[in-house]
C-alpha atoms as a PDB file:
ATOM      1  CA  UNK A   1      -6.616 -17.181 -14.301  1.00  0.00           C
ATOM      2  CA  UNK A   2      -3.338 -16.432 -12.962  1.00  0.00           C
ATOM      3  CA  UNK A   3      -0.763 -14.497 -14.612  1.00  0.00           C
ATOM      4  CA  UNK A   4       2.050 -15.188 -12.179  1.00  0.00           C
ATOM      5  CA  UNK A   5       5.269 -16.762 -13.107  1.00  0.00           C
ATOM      6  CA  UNK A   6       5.351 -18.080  -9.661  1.00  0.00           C
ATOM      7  CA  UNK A   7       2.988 -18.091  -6.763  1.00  0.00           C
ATOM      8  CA  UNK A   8       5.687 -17.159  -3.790  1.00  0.00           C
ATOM      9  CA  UNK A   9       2.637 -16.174  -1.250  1.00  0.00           C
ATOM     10  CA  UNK A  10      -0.577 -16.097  -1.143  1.00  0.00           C
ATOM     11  CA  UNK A  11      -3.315 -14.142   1.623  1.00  0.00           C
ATOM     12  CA  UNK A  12      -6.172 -16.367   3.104  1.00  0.00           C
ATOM     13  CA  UNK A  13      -8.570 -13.838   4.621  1.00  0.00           C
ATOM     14  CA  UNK A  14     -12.241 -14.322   5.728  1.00  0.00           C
ATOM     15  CA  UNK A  15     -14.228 -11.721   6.096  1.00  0.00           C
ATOM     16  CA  UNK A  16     -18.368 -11.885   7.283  1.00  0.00           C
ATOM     17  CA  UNK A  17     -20.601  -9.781   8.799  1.00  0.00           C
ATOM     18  CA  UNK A  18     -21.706  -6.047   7.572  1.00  0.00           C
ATOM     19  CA  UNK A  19     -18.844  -5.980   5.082  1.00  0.00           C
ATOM     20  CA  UNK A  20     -17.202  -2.046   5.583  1.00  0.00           C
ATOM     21  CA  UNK A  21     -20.134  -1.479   8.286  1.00  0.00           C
ATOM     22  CA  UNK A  22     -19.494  -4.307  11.367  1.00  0.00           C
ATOM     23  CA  UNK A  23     -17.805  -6.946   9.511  1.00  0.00           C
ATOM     24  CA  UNK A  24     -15.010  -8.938  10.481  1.00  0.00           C
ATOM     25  CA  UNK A  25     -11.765 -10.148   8.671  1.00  0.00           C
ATOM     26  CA  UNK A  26      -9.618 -12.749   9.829  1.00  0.00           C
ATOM     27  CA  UNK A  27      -6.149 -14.452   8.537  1.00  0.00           C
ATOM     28  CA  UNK A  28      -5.860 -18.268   8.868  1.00  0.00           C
ATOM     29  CA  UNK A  29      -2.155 -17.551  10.299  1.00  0.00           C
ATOM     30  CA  UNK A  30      -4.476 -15.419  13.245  1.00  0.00           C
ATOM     31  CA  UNK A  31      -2.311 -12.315  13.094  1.00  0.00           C
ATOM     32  CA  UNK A  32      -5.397 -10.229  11.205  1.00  0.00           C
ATOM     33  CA  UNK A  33      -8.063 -10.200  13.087  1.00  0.00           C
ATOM     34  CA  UNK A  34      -9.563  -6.505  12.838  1.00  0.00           C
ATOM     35  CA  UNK A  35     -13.241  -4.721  12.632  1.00  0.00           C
ATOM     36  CA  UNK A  36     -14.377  -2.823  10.493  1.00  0.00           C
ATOM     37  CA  UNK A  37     -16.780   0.573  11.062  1.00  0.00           C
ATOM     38  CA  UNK A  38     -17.268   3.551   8.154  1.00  0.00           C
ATOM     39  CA  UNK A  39     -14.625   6.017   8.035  1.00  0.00           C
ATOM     40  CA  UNK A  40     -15.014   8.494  11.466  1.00  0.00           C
ATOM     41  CA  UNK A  41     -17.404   6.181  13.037  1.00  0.00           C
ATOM     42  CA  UNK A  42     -14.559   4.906  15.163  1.00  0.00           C
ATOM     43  CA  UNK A  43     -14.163   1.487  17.049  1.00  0.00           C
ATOM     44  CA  UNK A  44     -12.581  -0.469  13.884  1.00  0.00           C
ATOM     45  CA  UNK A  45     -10.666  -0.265  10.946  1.00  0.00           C
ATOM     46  CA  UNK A  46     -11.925   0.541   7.289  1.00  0.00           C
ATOM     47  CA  UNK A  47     -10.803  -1.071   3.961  1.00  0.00           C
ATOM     48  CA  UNK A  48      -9.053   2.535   2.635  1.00  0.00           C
ATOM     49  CA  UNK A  49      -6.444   2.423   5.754  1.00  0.00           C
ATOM     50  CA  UNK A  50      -5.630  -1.258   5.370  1.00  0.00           C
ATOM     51  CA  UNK A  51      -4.988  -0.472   1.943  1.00  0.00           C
ATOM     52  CA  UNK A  52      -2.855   2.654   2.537  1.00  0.00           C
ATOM     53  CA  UNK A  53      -0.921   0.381   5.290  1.00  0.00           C
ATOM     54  CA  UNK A  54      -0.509  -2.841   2.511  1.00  0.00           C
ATOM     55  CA  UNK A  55       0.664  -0.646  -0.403  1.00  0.00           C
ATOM     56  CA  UNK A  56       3.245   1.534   2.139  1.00  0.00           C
ATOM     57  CA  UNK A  57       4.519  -1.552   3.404  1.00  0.00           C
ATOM     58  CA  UNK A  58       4.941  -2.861   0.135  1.00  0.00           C
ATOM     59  CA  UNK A  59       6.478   0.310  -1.408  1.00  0.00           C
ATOM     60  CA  UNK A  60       9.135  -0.053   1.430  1.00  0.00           C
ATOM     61  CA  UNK A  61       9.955  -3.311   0.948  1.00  0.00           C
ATOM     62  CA  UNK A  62      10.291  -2.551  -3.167  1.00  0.00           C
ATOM     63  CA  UNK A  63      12.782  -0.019  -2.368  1.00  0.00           C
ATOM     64  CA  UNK A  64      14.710  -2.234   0.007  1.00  0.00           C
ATOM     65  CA  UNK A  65      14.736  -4.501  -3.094  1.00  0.00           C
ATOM     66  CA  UNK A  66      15.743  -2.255  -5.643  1.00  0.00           C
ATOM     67  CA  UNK A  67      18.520  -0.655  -3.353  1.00  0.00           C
ATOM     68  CA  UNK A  68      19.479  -4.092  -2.892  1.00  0.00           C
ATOM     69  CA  UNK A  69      20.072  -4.527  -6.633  1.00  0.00           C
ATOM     70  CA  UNK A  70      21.529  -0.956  -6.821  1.00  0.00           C
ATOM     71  CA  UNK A  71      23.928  -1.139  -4.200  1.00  0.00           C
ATOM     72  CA  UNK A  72      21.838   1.618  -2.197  1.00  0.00           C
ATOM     73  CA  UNK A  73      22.450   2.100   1.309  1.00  0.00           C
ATOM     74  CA  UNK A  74      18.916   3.210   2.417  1.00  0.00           C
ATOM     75  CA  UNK A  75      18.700   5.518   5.943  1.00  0.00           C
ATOM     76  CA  UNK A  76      17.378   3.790   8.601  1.00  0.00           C
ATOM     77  CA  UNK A  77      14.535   6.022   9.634  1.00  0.00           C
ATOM     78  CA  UNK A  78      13.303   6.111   5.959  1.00  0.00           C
ATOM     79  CA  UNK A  79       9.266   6.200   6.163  1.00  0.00           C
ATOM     80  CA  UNK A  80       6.166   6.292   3.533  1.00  0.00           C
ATOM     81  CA  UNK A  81       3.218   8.740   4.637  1.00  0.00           C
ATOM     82  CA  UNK A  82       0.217   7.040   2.648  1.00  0.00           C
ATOM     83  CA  UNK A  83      -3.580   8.831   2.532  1.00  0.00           C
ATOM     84  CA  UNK A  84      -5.580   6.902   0.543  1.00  0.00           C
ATOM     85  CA  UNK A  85      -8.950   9.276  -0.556  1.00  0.00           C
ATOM     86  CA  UNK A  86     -12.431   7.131  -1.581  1.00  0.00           C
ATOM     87  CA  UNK A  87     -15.015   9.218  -2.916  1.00  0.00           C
ATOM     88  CA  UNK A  88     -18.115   9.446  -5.905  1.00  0.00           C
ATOM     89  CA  UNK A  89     -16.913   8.393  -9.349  1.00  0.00           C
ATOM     90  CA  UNK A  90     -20.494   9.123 -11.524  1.00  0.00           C
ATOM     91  CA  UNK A  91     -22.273   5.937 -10.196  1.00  0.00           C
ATOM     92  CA  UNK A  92     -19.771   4.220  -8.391  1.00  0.00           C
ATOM     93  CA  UNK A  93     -16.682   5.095  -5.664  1.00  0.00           C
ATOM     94  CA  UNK A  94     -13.119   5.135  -6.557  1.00  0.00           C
ATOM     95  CA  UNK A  95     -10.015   5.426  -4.671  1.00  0.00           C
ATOM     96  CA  UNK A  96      -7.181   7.640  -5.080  1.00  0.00           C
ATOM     97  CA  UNK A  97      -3.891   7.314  -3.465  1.00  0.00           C
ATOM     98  CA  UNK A  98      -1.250   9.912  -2.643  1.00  0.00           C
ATOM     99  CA  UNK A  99       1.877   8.745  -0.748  1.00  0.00           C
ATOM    100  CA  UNK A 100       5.060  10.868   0.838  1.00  0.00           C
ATOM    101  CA  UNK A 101       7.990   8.876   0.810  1.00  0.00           C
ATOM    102  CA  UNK A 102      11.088   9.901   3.591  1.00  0.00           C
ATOM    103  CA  UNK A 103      14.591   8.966   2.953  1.00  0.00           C
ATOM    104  CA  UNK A 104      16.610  11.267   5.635  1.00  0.00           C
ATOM    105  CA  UNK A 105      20.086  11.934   4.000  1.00  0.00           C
ATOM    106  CA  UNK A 106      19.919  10.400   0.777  1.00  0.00           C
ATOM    107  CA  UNK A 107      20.622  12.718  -2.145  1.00  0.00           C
ATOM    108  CA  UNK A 108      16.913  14.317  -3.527  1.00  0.00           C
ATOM    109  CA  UNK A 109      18.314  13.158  -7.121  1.00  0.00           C
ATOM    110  CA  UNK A 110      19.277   9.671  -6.069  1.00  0.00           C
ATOM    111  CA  UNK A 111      15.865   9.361  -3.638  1.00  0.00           C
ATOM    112  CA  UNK A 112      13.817  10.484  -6.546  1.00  0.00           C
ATOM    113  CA  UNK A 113      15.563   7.577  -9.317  1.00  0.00           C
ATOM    114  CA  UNK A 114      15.009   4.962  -6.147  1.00  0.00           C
ATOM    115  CA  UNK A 115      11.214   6.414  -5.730  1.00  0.00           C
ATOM    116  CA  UNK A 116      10.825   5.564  -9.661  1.00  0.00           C
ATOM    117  CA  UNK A 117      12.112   2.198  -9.650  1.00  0.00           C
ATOM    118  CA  UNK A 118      10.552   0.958  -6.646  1.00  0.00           C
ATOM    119  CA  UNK A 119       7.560   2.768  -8.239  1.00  0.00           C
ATOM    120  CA  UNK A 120       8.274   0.070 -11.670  1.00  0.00           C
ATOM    121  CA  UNK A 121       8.730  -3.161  -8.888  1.00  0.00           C
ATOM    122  CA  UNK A 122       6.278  -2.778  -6.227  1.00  0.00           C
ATOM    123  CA  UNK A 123       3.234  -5.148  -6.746  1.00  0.00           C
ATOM    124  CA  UNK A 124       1.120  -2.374  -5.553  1.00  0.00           C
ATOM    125  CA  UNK A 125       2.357  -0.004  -7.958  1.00  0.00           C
ATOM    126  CA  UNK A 126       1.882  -2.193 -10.608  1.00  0.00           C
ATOM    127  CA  UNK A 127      -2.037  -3.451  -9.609  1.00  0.00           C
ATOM    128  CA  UNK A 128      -3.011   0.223  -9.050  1.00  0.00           C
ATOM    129  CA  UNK A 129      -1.118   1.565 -12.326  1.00  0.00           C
ATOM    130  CA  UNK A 130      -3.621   3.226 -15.475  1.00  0.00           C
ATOM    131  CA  UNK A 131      -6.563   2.064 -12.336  1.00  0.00           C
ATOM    132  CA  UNK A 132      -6.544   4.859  -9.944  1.00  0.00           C
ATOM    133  CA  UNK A 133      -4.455   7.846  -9.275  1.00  0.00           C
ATOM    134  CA  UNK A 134      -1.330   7.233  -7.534  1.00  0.00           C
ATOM    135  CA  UNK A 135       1.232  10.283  -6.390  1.00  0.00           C
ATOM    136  CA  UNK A 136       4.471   9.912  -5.164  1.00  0.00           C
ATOM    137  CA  UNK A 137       5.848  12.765  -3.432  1.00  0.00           C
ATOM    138  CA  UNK A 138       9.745  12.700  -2.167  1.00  0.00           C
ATOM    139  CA  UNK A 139       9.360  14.596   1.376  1.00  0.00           C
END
């Protein structure tokens, strides 16, 4: 079921093989094509840093879009630090995500309200939110 107003995009990835251990996703478009190993085994990617570089890249772009709205002239050098921690939740594994968020010149008071909005927009924000820990830090 789909609780969209409006479908504006939507990811085609396939991924086969050994899943987080050898296994292989590709997008239909071609431009993800990436391997995946355990964290520290090396020679690939793993799901926790393609998650920490979607919801980054997506926290950006929600504070372009709320500046946008705001009349906000963002710095140009502004960055997101992301770490996204998996570990043992009783039974299962979890994920916890902790992000440092750079705007270079803007007012700490004004970057913080921007942080908090985009924080209300971004879809990441709001698929993670009462799910897993999320902290934003202003750095």
């Amino acid at each position: 079921m789909n609780t969209l107003d409006k479908v504006v995009y939507t990811a085609h990835v396939h991924t086969s093989g050994g899943g987080r251990d050898g296994g292989v996703s590709r997008s239909d478009d071609g431009h993800l094509d990436v391997t995946h190993t355990p964290p520290g085994k090396g020679g690939g990617t793993n799901p926790e840093q393609l998650f920490a570089a979607g919801y980054s890249a997506c926290f950006i772009g929600a504070m372009k879009a709320v500046a946008a709205r705001q009349h906000i002239t963002l710095p140009e050098d502004l960055s997101v630090d992301a770490e996204v921690d998996l570990g043992p939740v009783g039974q299962a594994y979890g994920v916890a995500v902790r992000m440092t968020i750079h705007l270079p010149g803007m007012d700490p008071t004004s970057a913080q309200q921007l942080i908090d909005a985009a924080h209300q927009v971004c879809p990441y924000s709001n698929a993670t939110r009462g799910n897993i820990p999320v902290t934003l830090t202003l750095g």
